[in-house]
C-alpha atoms as a PDB file:
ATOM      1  CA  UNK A   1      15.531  -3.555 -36.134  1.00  0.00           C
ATOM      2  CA  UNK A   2      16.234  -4.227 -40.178  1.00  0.00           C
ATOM      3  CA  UNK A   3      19.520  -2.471 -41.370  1.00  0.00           C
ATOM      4  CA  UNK A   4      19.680  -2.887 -45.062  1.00  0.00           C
ATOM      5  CA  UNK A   5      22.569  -2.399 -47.557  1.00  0.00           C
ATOM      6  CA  UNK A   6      24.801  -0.293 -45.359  1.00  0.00           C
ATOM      7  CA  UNK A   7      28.487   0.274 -46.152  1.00  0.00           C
ATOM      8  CA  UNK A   8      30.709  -1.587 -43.981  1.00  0.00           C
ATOM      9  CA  UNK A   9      34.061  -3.385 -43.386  1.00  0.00           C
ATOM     10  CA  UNK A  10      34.879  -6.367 -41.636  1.00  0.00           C
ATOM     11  CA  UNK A  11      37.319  -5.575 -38.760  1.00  0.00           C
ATOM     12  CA  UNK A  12      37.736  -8.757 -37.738  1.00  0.00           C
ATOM     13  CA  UNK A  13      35.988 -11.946 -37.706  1.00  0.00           C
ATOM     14  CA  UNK A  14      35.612 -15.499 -35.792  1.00  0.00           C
ATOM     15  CA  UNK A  15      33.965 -18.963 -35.911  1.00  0.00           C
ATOM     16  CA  UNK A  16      30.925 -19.563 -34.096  1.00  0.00           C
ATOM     17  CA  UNK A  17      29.198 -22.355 -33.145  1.00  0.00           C
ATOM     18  CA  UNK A  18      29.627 -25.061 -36.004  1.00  0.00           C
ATOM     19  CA  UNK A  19      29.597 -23.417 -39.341  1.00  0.00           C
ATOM     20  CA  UNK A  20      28.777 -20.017 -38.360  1.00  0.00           C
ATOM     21  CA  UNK A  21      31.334 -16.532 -37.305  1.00  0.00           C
ATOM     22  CA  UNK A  22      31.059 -13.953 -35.542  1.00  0.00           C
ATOM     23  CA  UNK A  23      31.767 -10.823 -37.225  1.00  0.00           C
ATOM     24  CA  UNK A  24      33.265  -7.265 -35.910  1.00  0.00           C
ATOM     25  CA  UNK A  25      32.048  -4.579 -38.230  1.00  0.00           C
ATOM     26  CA  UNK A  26      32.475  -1.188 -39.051  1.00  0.00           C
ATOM     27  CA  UNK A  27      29.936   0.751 -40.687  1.00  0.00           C
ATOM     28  CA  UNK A  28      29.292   4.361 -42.209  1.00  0.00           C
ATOM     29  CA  UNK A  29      26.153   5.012 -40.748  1.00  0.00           C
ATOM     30  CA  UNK A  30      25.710   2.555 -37.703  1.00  0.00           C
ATOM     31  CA  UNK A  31      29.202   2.479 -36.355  1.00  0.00           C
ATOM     32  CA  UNK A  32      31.010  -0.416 -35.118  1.00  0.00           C
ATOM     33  CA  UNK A  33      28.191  -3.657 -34.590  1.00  0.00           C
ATOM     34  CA  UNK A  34      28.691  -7.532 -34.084  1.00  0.00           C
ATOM     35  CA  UNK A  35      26.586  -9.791 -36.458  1.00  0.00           C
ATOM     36  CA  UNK A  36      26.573 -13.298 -36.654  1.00  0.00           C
ATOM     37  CA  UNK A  37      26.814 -14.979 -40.123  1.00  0.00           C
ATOM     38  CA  UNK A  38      24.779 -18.166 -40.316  1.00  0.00           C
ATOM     39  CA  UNK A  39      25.988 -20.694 -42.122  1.00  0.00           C
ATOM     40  CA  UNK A  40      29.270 -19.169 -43.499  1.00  0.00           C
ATOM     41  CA  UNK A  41      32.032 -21.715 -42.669  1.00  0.00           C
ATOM     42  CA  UNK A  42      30.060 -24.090 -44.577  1.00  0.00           C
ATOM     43  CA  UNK A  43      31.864 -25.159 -47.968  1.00  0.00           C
ATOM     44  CA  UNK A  44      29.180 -24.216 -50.131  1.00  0.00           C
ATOM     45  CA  UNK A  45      28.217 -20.303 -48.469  1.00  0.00           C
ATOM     46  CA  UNK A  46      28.644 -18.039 -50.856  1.00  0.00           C
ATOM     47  CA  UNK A  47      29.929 -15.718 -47.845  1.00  0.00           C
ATOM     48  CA  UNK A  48      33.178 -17.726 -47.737  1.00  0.00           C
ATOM     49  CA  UNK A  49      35.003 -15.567 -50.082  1.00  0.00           C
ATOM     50  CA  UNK A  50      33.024 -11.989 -49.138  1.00  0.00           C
ATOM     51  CA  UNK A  51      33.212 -11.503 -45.220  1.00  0.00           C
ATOM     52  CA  UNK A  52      36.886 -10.486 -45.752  1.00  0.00           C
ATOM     53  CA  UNK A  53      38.318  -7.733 -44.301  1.00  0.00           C
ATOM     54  CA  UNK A  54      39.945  -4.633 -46.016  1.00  0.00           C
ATOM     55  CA  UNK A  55      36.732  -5.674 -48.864  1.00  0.00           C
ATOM     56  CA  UNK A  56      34.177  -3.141 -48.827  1.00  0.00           C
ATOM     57  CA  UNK A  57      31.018  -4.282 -48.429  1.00  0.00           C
ATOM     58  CA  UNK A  58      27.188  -3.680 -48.117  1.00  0.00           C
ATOM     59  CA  UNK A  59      25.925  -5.435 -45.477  1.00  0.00           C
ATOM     60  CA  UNK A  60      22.215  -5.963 -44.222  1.00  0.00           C
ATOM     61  CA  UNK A  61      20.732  -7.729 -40.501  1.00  0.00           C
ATOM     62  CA  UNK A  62      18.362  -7.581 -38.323  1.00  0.00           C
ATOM     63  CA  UNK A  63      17.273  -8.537 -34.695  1.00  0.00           C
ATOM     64  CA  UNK A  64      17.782  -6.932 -30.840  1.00  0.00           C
ATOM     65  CA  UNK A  65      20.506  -6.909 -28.695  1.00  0.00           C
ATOM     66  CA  UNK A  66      24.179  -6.599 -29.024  1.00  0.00           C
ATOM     67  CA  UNK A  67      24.412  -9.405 -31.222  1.00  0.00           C
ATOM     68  CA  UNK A  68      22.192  -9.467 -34.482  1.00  0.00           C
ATOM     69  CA  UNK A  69      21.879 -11.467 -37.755  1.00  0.00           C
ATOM     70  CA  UNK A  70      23.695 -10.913 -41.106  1.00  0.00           C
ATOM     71  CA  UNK A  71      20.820 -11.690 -43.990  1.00  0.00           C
ATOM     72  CA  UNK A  72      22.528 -10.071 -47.351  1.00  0.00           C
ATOM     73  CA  UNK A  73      26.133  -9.209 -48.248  1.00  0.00           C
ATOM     74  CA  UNK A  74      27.302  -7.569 -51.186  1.00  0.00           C
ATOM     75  CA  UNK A  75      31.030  -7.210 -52.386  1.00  0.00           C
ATOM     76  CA  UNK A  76      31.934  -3.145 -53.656  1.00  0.00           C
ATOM     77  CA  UNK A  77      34.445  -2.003 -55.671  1.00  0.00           C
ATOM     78  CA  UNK A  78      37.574  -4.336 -54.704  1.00  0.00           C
ATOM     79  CA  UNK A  79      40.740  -2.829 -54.047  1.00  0.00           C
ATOM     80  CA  UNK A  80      44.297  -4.402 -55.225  1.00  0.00           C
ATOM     81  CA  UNK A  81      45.136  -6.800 -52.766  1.00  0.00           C
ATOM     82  CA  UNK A  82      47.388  -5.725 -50.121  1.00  0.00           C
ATOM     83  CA  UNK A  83      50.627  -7.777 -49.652  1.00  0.00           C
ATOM     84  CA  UNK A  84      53.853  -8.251 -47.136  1.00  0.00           C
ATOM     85  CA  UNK A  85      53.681  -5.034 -44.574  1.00  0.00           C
ATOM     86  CA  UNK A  86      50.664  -3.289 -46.123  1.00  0.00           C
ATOM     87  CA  UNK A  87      48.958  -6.216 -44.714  1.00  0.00           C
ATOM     88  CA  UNK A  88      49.942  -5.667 -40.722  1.00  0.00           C
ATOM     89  CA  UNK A  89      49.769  -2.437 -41.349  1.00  0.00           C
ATOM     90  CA  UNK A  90      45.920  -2.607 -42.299  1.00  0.00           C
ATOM     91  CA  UNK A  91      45.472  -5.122 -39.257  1.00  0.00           C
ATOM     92  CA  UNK A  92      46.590  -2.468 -37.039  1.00  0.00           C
ATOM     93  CA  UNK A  93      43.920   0.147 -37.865  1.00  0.00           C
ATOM     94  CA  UNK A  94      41.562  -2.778 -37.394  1.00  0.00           C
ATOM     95  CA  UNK A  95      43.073  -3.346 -34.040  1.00  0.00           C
ATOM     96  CA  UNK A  96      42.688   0.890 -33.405  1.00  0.00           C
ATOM     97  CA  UNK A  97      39.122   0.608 -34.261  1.00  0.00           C
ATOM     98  CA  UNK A  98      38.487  -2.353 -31.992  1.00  0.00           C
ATOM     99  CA  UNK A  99      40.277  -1.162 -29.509  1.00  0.00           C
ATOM    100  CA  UNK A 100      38.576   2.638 -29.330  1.00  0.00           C
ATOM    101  CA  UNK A 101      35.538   2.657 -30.491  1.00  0.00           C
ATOM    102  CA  UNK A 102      32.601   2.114 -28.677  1.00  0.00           C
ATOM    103  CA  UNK A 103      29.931  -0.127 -30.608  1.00  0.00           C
ATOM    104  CA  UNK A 104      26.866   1.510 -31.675  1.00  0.00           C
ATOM    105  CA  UNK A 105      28.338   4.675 -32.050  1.00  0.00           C
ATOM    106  CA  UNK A 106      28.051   6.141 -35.960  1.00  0.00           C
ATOM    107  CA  UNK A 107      31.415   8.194 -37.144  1.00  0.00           C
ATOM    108  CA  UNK A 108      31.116   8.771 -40.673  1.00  0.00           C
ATOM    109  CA  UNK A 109      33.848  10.772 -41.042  1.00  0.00           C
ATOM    110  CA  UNK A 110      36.151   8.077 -39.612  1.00  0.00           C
ATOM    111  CA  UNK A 111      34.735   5.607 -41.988  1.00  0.00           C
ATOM    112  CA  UNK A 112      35.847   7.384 -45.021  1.00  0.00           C
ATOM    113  CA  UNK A 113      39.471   8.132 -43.260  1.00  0.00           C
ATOM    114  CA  UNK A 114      39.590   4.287 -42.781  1.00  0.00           C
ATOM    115  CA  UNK A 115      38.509   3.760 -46.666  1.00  0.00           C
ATOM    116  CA  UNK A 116      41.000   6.296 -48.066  1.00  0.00           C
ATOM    117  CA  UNK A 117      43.687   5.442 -45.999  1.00  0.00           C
ATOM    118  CA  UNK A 118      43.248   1.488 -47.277  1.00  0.00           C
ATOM    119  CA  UNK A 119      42.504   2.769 -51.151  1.00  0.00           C
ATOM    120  CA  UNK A 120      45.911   4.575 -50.481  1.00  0.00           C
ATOM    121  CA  UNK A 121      47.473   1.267 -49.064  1.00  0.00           C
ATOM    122  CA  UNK A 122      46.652  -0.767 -52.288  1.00  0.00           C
ATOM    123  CA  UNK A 123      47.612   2.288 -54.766  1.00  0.00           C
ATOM    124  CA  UNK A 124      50.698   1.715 -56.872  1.00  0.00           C
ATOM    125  CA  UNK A 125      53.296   3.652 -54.137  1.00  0.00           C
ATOM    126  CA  UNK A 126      55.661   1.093 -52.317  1.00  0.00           C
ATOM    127  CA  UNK A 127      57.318   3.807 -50.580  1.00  0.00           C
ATOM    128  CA  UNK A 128      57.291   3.209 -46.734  1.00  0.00           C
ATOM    129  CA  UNK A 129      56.857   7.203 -46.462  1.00  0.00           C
ATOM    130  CA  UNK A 130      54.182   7.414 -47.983  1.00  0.00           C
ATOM    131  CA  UNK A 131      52.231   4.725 -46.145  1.00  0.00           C
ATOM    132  CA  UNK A 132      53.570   5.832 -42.529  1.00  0.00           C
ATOM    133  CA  UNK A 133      52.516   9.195 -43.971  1.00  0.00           C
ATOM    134  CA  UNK A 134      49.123   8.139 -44.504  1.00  0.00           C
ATOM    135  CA  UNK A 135      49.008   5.645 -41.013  1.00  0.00           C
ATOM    136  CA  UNK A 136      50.082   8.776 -38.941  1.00  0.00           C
ATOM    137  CA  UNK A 137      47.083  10.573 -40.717  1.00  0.00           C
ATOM    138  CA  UNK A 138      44.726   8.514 -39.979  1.00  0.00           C
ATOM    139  CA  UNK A 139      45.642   7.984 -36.311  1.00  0.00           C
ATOM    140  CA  UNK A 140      45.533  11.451 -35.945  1.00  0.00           C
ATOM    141  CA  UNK A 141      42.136  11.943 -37.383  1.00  0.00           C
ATOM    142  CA  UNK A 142      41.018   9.152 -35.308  1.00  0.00           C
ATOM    143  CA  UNK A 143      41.938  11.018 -32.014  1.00  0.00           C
ATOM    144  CA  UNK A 144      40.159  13.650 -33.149  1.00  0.00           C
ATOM    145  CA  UNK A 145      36.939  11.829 -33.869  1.00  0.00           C
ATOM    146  CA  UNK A 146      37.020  10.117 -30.413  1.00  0.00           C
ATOM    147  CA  UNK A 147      37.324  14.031 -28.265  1.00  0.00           C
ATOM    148  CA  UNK A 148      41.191  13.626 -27.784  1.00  0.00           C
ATOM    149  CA  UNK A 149      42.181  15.660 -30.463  1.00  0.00           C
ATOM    150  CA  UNK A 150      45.989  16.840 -30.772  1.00  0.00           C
ATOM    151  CA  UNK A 151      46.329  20.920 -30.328  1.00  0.00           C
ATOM    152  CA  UNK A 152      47.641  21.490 -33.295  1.00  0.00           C
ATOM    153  CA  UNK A 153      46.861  25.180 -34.354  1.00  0.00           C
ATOM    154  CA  UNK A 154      48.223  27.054 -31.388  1.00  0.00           C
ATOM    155  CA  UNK A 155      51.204  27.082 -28.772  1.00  0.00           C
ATOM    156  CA  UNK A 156      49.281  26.974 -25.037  1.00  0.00           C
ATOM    157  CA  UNK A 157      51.115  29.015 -22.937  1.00  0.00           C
ATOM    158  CA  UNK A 158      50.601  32.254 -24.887  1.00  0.00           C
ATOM    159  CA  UNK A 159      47.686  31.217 -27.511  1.00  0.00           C
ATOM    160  CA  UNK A 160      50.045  32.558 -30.386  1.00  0.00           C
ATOM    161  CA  UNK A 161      49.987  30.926 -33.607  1.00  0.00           C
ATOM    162  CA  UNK A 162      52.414  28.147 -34.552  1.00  0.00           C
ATOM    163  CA  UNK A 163      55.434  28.694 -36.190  1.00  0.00           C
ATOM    164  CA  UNK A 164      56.952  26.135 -38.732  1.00  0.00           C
ATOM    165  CA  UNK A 165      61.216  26.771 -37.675  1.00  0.00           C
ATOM    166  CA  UNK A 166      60.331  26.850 -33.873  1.00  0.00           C
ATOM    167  CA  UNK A 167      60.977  23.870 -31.481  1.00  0.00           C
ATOM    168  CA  UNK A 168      58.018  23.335 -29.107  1.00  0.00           C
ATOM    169  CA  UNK A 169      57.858  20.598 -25.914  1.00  0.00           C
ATOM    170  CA  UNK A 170      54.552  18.768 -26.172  1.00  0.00           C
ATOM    171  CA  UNK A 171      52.787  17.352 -23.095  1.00  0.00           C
ATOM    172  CA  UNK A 172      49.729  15.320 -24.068  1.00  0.00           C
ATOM    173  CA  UNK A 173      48.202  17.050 -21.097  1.00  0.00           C
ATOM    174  CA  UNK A 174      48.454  20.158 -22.759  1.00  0.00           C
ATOM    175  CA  UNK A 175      49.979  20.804 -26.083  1.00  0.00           C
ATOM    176  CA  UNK A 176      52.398  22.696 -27.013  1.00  0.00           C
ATOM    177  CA  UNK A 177      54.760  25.658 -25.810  1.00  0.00           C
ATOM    178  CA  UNK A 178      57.688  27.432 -26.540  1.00  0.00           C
ATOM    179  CA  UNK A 179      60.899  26.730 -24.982  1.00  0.00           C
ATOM    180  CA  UNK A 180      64.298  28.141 -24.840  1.00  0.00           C
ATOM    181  CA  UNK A 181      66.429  24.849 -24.597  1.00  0.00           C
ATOM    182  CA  UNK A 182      65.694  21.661 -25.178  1.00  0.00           C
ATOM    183  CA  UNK A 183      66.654  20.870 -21.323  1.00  0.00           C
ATOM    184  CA  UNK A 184      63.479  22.463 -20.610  1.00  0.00           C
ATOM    185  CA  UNK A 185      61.273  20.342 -21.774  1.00  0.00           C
ATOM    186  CA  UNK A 186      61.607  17.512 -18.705  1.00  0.00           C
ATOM    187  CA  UNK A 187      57.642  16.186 -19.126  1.00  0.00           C
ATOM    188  CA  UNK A 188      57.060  16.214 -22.732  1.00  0.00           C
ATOM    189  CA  UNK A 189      58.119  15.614 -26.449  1.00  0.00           C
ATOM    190  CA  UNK A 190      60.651  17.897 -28.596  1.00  0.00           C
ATOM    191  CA  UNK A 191      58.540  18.463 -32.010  1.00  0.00           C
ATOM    192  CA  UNK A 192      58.783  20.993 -34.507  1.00  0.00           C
ATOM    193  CA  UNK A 193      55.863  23.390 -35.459  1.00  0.00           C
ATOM    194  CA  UNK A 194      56.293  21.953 -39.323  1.00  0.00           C
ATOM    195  CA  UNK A 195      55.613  18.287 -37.898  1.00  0.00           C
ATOM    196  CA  UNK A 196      52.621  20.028 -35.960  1.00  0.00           C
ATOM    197  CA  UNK A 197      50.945  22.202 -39.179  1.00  0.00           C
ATOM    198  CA  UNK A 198      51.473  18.810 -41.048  1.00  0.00           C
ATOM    199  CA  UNK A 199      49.399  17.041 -38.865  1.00  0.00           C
ATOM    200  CA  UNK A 200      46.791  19.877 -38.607  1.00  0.00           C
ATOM    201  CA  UNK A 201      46.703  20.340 -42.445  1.00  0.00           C
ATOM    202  CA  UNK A 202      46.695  16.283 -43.404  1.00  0.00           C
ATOM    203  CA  UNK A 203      50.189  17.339 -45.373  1.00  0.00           C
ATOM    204  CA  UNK A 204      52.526  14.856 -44.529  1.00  0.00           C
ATOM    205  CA  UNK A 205      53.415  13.257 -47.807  1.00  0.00           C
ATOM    206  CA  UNK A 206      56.723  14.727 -49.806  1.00  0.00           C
ATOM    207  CA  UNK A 207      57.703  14.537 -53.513  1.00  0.00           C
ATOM    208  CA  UNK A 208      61.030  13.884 -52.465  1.00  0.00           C
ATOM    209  CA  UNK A 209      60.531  11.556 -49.502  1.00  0.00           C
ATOM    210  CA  UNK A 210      63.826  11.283 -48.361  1.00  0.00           C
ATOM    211  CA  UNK A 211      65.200  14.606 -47.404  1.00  0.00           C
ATOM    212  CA  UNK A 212      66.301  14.947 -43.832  1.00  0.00           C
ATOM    213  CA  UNK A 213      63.830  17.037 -42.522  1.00  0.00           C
ATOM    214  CA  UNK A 214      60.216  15.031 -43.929  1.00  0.00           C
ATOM    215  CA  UNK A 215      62.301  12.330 -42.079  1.00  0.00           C
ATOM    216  CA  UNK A 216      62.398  14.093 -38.793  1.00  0.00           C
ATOM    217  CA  UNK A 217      58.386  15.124 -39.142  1.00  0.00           C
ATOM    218  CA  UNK A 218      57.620  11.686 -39.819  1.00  0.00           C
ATOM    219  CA  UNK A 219      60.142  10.307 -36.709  1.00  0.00           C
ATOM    220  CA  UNK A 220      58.514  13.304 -34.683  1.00  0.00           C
ATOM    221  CA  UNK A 221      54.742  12.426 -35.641  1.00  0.00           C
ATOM    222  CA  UNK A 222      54.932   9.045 -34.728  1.00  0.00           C
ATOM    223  CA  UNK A 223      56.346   9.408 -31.569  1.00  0.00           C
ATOM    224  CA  UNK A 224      53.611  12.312 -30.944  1.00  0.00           C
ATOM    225  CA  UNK A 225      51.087  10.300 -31.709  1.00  0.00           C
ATOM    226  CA  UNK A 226      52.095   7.098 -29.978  1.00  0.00           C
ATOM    227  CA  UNK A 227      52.123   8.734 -26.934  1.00  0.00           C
ATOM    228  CA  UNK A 228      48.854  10.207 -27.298  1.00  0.00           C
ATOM    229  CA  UNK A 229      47.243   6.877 -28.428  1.00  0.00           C
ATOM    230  CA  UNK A 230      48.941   4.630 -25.489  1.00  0.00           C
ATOM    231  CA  UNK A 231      47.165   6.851 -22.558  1.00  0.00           C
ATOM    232  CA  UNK A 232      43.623   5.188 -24.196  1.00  0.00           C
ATOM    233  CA  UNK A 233      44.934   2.291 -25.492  1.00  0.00           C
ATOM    234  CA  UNK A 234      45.929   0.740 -22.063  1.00  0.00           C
ATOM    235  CA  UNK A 235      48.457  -1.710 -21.122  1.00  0.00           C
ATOM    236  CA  UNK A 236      47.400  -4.428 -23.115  1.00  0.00           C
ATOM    237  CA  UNK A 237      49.931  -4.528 -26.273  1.00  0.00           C
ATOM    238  CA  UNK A 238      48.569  -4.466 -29.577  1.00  0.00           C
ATOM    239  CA  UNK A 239      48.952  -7.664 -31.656  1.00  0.00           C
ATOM    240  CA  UNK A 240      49.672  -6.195 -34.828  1.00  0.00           C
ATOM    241  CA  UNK A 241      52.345  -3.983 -33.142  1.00  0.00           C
ATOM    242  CA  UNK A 242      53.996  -7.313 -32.414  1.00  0.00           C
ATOM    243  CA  UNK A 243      53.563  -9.092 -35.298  1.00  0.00           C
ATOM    244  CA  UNK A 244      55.151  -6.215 -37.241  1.00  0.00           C
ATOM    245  CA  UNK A 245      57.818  -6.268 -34.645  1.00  0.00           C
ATOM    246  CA  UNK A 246      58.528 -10.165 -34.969  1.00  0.00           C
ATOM    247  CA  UNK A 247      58.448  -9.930 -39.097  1.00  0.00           C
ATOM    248  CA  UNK A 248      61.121  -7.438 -38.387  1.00  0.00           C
ATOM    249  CA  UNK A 249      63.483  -9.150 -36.736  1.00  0.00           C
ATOM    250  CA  UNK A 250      62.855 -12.668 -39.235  1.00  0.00           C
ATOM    251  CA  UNK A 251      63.840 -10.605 -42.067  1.00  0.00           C
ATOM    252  CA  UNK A 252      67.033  -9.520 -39.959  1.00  0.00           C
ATOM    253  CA  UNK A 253      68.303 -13.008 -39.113  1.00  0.00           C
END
């Protein structure tokens, strides 16, 4: 089978053989594949500088199987390069996609939510906000994509719609509900219905990013969402997670 020019990123790559890698990629139309690059650790490939990722790329192959054979890559419209923690925090969406997706399996949708979110990452905004804004976005939309979608538009127990000032207890099992104290939520997570129509409308940004409350949405998304991403991510810790981690603490000491 002969794929040609499709729009793709690298999610991660590896050497092979001699002078050769093995590439995990992520395309629009054909989902996540694995194509081996002949040739492209020699010095004088002119893939040396393109199979990059966060780059996008066209990208064409052929052949059968699981693994087939990269014959054509072409560099799109480059991005500003991302730097310090825009970097690890790029690396972890690679690690999401590696981790969840199933190969072969086309989400085009998903593609452009991974393209935005990195065109956002290289944009001229250094606030943190904004880019754990954006990351908490795109996780979201990415649970969505896969069938394990957040409820988000209504509280459970009574099917009523969600209101902004009301305190719900989550349970990834089953969304959201209304409770009287905060003791009574035993099994779940204490969020907001703002942090909940945030999610549901893609509105977590803020002009003013650090008022007290978009702080508590953002502190009450991420914890939402974690939870709801570790029951498919397994036990096995993510590696950007730790790097980010580790660059923490150097940058304490």
């Amino acid at each position: 089978m002969r794929q040609s020019l499709q729009a793709s990123y690298v999610l991660h790559s590896r050497p092979y053989r001699n002078t050769s890698k093995l590439l995990d990629i992520f395309s629009r139309e054909q989902g996540r594949r694995v194509l081996v690059a002949r040739g492209a650790r020699q010095g004088n490939s002119r893939l040396q500088g393109q199979l990059l990722p966060f780059i996008p790329l066209l990208l064409s192959w052929q052949g059968q199987g699981e693994v087939q054979t990269l014959t054509a890559a072409e560099t799109g419209t480059l991005l500003t390069p991302l730097k310090g923690r825009k970097v690890l925090t790029a690396f972890y969406l690679n690690e999401l996609l590696l981790r969840l997706l199933a190969r072969d399996d086309p989400h085009p949708a998903l593609y452009d939510a991974y393209a935005q979110t990195l065109q956002r990452l290289s944009g001229s905004s250094d606030r943190a906000s904004d880019e754990e804004a954006g990351l908490r976005l795109f996780e979201c939309f990415l649970l969505q994509e896969l069938g394990y979608g957040l409820v988000l538009d209504h509280e459970v127990s009574s099917g009523g719609v969600l209101q902004a000032q009301q305190l719900y207890c989550y349970q990834p099992e089953r969304g959201p509900w209304v409770i009287e104290s905060k003791q009574d939520c035993e099994n779940g997570l204490l969020v907001h219905g703002s942090t909940l129509l945030a999610l549901q409308q893609g509105d977590l940004y803020a002009a003013d990013a650090h008022t007290e409350h978009h702080n508590l949405m953002l502190r009450e998304a991420k914890m939402l969402i974690r939870i709801n991403l570790a029951r498919h991510l397994g036990a096995k810790p993510l590696q950007s997670r730790e790097l980010y981690i580790q660059q923490k603490q150097l940058l304490k000491s």
